[in-house]
N, C-alpha and C. Protein backbone atom coordinates (compact mmCIF):
# COMPACT_ATOMS: atom_id res chain seq x y z
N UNK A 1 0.85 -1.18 0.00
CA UNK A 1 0.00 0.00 0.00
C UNK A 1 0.89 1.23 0.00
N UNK A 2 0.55 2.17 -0.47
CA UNK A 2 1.42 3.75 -1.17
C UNK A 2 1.27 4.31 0.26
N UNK A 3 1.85 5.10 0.52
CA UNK A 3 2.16 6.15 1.96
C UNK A 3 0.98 6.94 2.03
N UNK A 4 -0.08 6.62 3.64
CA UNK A 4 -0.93 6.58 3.75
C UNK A 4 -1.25 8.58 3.83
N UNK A 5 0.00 9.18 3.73
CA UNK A 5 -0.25 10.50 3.36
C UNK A 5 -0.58 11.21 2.55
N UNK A 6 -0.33 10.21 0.94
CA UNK A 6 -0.62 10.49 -0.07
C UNK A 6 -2.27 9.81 -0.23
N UNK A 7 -3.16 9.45 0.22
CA UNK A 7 -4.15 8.42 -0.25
C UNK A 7 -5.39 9.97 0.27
N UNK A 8 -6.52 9.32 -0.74
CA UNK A 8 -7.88 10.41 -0.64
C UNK A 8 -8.58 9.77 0.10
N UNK A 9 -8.99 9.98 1.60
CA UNK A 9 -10.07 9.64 2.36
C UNK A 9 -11.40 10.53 2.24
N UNK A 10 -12.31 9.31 2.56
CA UNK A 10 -13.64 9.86 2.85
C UNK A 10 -14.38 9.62 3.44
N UNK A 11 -15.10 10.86 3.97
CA UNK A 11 -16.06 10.35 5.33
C UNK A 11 -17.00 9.33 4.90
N UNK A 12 -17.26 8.56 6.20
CA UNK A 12 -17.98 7.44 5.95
C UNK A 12 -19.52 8.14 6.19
N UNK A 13 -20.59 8.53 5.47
CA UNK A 13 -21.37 9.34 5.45
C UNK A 13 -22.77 8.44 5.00
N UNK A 14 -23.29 8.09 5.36
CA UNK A 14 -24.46 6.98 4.48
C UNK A 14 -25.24 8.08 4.34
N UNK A 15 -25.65 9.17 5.04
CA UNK A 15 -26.84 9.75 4.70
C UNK A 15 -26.60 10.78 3.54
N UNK A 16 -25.05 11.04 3.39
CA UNK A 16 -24.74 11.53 2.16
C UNK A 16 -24.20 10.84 0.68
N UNK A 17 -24.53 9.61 0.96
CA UNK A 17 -24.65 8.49 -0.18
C UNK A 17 -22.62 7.85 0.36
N UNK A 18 -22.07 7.84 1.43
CA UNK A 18 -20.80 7.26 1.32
C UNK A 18 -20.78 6.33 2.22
N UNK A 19 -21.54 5.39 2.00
CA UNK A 19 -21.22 4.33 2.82
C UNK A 19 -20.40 3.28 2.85
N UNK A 20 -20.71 2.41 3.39
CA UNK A 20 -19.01 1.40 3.02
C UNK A 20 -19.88 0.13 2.59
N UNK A 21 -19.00 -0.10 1.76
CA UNK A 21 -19.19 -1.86 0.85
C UNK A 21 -18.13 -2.64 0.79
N UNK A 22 -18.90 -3.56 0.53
CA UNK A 22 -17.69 -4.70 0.57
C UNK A 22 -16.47 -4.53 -0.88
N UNK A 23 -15.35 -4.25 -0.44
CA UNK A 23 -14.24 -4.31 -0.49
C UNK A 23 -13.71 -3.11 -0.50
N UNK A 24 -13.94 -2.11 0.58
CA UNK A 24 -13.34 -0.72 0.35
C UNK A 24 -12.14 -1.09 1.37
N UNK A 25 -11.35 -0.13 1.34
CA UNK A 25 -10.50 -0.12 2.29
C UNK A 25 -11.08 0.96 3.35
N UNK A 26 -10.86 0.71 4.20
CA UNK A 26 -11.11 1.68 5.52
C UNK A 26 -10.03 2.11 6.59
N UNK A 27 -10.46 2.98 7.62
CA UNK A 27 -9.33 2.62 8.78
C UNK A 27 -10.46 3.92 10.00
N UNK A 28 -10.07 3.94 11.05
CA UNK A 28 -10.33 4.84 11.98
C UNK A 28 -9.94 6.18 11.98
N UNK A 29 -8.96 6.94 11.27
CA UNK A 29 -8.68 7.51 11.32
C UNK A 29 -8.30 7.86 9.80
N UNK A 30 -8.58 9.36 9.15
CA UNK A 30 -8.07 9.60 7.93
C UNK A 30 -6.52 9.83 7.71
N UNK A 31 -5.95 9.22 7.06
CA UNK A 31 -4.24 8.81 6.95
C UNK A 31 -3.47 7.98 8.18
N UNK A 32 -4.78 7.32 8.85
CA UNK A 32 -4.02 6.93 10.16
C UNK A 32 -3.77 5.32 9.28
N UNK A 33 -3.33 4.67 10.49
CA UNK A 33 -3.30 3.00 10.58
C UNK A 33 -3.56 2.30 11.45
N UNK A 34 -4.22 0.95 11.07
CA UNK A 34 -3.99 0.29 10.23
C UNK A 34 -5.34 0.42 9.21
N UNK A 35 -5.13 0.05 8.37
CA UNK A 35 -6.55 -0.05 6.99
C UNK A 35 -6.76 -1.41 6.55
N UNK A 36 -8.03 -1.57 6.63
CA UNK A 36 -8.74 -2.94 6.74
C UNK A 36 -9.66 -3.21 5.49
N UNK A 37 -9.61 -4.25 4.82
CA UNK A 37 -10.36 -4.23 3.91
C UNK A 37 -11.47 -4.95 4.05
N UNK A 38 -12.45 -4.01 3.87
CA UNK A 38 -14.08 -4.77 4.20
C UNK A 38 -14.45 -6.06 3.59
N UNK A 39 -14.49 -7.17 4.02
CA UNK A 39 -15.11 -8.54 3.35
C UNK A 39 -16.62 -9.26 3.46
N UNK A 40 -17.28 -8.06 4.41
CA UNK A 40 -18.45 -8.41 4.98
C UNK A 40 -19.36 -7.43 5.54
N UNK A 41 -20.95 -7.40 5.20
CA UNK A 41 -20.73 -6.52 6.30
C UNK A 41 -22.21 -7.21 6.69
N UNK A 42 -22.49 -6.00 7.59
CA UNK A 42 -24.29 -6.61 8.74
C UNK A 42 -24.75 -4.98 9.12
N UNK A 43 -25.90 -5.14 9.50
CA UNK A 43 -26.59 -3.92 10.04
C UNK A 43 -25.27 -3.23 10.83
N UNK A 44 -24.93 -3.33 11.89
CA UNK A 44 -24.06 -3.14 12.81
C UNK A 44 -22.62 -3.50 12.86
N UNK A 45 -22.33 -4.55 12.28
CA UNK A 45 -20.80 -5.05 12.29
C UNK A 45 -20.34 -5.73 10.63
N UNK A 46 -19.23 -5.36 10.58
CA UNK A 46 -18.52 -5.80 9.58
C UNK A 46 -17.33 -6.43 9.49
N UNK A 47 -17.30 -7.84 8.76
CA UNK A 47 -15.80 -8.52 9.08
C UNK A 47 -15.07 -7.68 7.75
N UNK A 48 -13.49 -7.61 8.94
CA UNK A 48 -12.35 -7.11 7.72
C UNK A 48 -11.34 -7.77 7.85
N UNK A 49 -10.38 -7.52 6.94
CA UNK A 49 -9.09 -8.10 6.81
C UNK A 49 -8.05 -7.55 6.34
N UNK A 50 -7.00 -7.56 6.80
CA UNK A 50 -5.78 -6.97 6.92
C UNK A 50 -5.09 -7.06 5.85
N UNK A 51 -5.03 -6.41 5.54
CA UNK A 51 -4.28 -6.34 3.82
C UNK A 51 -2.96 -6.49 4.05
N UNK A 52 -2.27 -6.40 5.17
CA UNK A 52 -1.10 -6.70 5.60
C UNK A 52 -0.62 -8.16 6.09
N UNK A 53 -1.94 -8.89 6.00
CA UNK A 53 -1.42 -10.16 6.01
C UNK A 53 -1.75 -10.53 7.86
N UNK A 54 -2.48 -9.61 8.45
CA UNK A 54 -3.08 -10.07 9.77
C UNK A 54 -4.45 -10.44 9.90
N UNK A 55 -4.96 -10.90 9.35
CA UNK A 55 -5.86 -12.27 9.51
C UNK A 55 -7.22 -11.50 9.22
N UNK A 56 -8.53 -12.01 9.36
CA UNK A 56 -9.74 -11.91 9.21
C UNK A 56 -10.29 -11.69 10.75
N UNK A 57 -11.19 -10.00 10.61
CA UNK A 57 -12.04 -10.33 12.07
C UNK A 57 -13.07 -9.32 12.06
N UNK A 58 -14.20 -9.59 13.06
CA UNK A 58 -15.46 -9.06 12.80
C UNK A 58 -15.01 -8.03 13.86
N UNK A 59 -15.69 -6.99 13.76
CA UNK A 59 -15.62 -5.88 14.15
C UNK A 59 -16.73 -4.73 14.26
N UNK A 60 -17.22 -3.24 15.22
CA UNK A 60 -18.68 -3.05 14.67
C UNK A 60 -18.05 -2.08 13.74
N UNK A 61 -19.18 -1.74 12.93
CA UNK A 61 -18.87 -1.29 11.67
C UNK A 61 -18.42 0.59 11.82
N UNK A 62 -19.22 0.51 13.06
CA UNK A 62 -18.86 2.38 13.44
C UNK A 62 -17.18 2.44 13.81
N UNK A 63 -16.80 1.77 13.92
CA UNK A 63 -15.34 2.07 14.20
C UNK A 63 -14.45 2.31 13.17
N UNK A 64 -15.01 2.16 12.07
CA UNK A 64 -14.13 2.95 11.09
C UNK A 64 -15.13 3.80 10.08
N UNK A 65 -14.38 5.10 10.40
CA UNK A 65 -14.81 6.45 9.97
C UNK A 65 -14.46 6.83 8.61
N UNK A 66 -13.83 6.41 7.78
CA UNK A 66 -13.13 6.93 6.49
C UNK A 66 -13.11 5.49 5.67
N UNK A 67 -12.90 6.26 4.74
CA UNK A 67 -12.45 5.07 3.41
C UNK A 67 -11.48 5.60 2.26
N UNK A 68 -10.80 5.03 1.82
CA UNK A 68 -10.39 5.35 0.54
C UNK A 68 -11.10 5.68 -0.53
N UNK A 69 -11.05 6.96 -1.17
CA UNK A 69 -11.57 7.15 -2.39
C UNK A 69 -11.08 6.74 -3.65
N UNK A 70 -12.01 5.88 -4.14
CA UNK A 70 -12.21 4.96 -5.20
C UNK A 70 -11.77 6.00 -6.46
């Protein structure tokens, strides 16, 4: 993944059409780390996975605020 200073985040906004789908990248923080790639999701929680090679895990879905712009 390219240096998370250079990358376009975006608020995770559903009521302004930006919600998250399965396979965005995300993270908690805009340019922070780590960034998780969505493989799942549910009303409330979504499993992700570590694009870094740390494993698969469910998580609630409000905890990550941003996404990469597509």
């Amino acid at each position: 993944m390219s240096d998370a200073r250079h990358i376009d985040w975006v608020l995770l906004d559903p009521s302004r059409g930006q919600g998250a789908r399965v396979g965005d990248l995300v993270s908690a923080d805009a340019g922070g780390m780590p960034v998780y790639r969505l493989v799942g999701l549910g009303e409330r929680n979504c499993v992700v996975s570590d694009p870094a090679g740390g494993g698969v895990r469910e998580a609630p879905l409000s905890q990550f605020r941003w996404k990469i712009a597509s």
